[in-house]
Protein backbone atom coordinates (compact mmCIF):
# COMPACT_ATOMS: atom_id res chain seq x y z
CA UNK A 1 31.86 62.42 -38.50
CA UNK A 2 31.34 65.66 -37.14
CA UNK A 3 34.39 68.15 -36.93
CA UNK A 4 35.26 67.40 -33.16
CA UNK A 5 35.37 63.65 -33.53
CA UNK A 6 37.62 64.09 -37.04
CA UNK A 7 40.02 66.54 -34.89
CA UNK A 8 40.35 63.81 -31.75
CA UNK A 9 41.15 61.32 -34.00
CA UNK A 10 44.13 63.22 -35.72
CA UNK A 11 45.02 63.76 -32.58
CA UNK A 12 45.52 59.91 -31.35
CA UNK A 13 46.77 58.87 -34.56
CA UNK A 14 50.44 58.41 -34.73
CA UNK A 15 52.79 60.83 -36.27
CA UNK A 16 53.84 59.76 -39.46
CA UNK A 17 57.68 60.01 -40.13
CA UNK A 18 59.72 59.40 -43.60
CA UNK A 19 62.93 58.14 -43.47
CA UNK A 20 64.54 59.32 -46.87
CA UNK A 21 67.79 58.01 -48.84
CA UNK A 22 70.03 60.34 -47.43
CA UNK A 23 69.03 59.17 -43.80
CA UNK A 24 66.80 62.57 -43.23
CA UNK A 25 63.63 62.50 -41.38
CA UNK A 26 61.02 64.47 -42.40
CA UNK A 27 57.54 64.98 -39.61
CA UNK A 28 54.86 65.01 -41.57
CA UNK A 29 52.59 66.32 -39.11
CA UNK A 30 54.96 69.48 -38.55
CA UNK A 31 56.52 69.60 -41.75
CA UNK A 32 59.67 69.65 -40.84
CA UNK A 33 62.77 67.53 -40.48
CA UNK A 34 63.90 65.89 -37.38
CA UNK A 35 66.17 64.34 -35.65
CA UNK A 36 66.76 61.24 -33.54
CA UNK A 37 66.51 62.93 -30.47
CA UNK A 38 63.49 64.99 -32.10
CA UNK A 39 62.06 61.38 -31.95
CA UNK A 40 63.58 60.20 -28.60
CA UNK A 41 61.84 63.00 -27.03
CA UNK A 42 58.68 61.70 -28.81
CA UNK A 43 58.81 59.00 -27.07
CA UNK A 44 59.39 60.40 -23.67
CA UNK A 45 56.64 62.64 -23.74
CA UNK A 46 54.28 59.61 -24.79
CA UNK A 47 53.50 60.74 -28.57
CA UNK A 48 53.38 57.88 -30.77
CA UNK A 49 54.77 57.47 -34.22
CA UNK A 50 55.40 55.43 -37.27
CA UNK A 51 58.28 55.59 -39.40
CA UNK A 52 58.29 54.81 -43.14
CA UNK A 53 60.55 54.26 -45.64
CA UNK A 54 59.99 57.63 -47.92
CA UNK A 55 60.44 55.29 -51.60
CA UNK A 56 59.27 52.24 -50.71
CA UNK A 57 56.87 52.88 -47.99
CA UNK A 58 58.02 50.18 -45.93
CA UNK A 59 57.39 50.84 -42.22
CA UNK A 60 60.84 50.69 -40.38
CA UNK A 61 59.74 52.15 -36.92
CA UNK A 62 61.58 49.36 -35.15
CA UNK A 63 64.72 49.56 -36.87
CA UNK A 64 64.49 53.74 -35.87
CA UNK A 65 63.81 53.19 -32.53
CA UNK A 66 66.67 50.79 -32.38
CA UNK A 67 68.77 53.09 -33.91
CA UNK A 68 67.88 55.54 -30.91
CA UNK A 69 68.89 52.83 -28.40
CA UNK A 70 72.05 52.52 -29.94
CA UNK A 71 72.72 56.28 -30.12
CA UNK A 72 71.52 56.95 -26.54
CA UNK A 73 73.83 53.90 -25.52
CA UNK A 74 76.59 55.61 -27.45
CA UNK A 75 75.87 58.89 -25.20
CA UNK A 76 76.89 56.77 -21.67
CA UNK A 77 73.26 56.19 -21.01
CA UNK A 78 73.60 52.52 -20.61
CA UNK A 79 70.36 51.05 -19.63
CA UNK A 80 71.68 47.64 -20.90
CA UNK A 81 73.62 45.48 -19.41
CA UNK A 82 76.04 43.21 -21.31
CA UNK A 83 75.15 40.04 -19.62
CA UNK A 84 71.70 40.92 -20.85
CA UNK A 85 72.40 41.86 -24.36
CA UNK A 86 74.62 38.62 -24.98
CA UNK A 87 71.91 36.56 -23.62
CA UNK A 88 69.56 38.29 -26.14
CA UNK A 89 71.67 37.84 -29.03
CA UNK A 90 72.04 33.94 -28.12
CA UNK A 91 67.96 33.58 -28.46
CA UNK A 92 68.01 34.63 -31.88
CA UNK A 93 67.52 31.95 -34.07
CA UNK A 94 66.48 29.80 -31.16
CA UNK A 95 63.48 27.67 -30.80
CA UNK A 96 61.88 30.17 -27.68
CA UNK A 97 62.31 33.43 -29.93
CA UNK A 98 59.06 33.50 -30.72
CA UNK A 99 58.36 33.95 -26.65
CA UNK A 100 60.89 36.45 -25.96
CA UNK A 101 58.90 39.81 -27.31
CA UNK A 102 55.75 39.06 -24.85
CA UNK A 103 58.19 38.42 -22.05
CA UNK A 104 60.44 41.34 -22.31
CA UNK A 105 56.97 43.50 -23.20
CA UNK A 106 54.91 42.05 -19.66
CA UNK A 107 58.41 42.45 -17.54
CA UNK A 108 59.00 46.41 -19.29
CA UNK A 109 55.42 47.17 -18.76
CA UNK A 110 55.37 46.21 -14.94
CA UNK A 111 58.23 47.89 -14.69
CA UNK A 112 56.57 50.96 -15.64
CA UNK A 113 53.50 50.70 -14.16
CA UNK A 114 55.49 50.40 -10.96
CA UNK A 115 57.79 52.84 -11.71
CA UNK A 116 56.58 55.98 -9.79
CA UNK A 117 56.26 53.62 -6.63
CA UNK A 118 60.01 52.87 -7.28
CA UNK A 119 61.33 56.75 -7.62
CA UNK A 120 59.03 57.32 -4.08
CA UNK A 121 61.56 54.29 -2.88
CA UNK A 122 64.56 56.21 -4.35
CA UNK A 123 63.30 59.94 -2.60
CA UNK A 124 62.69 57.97 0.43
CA UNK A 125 66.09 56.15 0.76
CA UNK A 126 68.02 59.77 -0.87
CA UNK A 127 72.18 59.27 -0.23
CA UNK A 128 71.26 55.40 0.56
CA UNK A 129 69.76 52.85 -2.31
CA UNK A 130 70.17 50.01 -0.25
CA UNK A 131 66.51 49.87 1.02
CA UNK A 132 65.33 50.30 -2.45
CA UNK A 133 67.39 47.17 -3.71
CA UNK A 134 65.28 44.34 -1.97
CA UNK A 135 62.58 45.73 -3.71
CA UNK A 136 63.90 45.85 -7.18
CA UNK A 137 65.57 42.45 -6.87
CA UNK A 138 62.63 40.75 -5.21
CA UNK A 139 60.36 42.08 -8.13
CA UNK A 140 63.30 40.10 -10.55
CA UNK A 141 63.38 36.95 -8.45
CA UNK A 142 60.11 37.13 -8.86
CA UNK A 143 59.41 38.07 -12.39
CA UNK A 144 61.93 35.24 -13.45
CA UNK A 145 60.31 32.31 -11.47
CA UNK A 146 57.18 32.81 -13.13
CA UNK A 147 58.93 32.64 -16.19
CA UNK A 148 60.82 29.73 -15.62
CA UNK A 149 57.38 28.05 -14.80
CA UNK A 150 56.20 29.02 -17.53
CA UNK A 151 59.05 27.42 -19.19
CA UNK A 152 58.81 24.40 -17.68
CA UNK A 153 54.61 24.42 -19.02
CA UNK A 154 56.14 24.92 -22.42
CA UNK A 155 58.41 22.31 -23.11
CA UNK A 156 59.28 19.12 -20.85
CA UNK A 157 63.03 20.03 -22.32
CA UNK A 158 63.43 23.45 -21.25
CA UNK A 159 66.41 23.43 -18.82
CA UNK A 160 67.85 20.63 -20.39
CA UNK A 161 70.03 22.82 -23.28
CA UNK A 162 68.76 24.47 -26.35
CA UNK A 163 68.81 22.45 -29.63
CA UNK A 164 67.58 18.47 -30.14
CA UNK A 165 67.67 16.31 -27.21
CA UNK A 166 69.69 13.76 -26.71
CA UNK A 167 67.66 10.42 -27.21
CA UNK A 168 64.22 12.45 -27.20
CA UNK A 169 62.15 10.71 -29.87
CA UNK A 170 60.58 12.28 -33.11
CA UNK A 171 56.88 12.09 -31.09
CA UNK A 172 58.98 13.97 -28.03
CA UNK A 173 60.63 16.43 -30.27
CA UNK A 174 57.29 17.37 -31.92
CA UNK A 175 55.11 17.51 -28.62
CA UNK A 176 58.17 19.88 -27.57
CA UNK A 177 58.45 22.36 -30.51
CA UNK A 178 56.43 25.56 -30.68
CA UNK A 179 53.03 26.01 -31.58
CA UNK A 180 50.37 28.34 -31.27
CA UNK A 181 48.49 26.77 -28.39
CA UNK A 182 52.31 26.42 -26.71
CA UNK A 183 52.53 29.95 -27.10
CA UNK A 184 48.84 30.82 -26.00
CA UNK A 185 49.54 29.18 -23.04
CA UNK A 186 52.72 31.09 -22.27
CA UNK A 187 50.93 34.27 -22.60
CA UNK A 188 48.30 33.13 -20.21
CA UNK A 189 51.20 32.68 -17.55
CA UNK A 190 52.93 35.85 -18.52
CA UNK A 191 49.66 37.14 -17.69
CA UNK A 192 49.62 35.38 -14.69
CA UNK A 193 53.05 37.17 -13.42
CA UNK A 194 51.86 40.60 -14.47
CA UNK A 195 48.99 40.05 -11.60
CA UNK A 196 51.06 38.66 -9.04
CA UNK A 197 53.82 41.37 -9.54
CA UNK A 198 51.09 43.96 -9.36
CA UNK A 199 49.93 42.56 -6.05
CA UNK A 200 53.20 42.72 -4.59
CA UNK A 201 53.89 45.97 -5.55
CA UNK A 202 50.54 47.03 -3.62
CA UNK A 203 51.52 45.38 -0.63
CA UNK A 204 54.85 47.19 -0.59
């Protein structure tokens, strides 16, 4: 590998961070310690990294960039709504929380691949947001009847309560737990939304 192709690749390689004992983060790539909102800005300005624990090597990036959520929230820049964080607590532990991380990953990346159409809404509608609501909330309507399709593809019990049906036999219960080819098929719909939501958005 020639010296060009050896410097490109250090280039697109994440950053490696260590988290040590005393909570301290230390940039590898800059030698230097950092901060949350050292890494926060990371991620704003589209530079990927990894964080590892510094004695056992462990990769914790998600627990990090959790941590920044938290923080950030802590600051008054709530981006999450209660409603939506008690329903995401509730799936935890259930039967569909295997299918949550594609959803919420196809819904967050349509949202930002649409997102510079949305801030020309904004500018165009400056001192008034009204015009730019039907958008947003026709995008959601949207976003969560393909999902609720999807659903229904899923299991023949979704809608009917989380847990054991009622009366459903052990040859029901199995055809309705989660599988691999269940959850195939879910990403194939998720899919499915991404295009239509993409379609709309060009129409708009």
């Amino acid at each position: 590998m020639d010296e060009s192709k050896e410097t490109a690749s250090a280039q697109s390689a994440p950053v490696r961070i260590k988290k040590y004992a005393n909570r301290r983060l230390y940039n590898t790539a800059t030698s230097s310690y950092v901060t949350l909102d050292h890494l926060c800005q990371m991620v704003k300005d589209g530079k990927e990294f990894v964080v590892h624990d510094a004695k056992t090597g462990e990769e914790i990036t998600r627990q990090v960039l959790t941590q920044i959520i938290v923080e950030e929230e802590g600051k008054g820049q709530n981006l999450l709504p209660v409603s939506f964080l008690r329903q995401l607590i509730s799936f935890y532990g259930d039967n569909l929380q295997a299918l949550i991380p594609s959803y919420l990953d196809t819904a967050m990346s349509s949202f930002a691949r649409n997102q510079e159409q949305m801030r020309k809404y904004l500018e165009g509608t400056f001192g008034n947001l009204f015009p730019f609501g039907p958008q947003l909330e026709e995008m959601g309507k949207q976003n969560m009847a393909l999902f609720e399709n999807a659903m229904k593809m899923f299991t023949p019990y979704y809608g009917a309560g989380r847990g054991p049906v009622p009366g459903a036999s052990p040859t029901q219960e199995r055809e309705a737990a989660t599988s691999e080819a269940d959850i195939d098929t879910l990403k194939a719909q998720l899919a499915a939304m991404q295009k239509q939501l993409d379609e709309m958005a060009k129409k708009k």
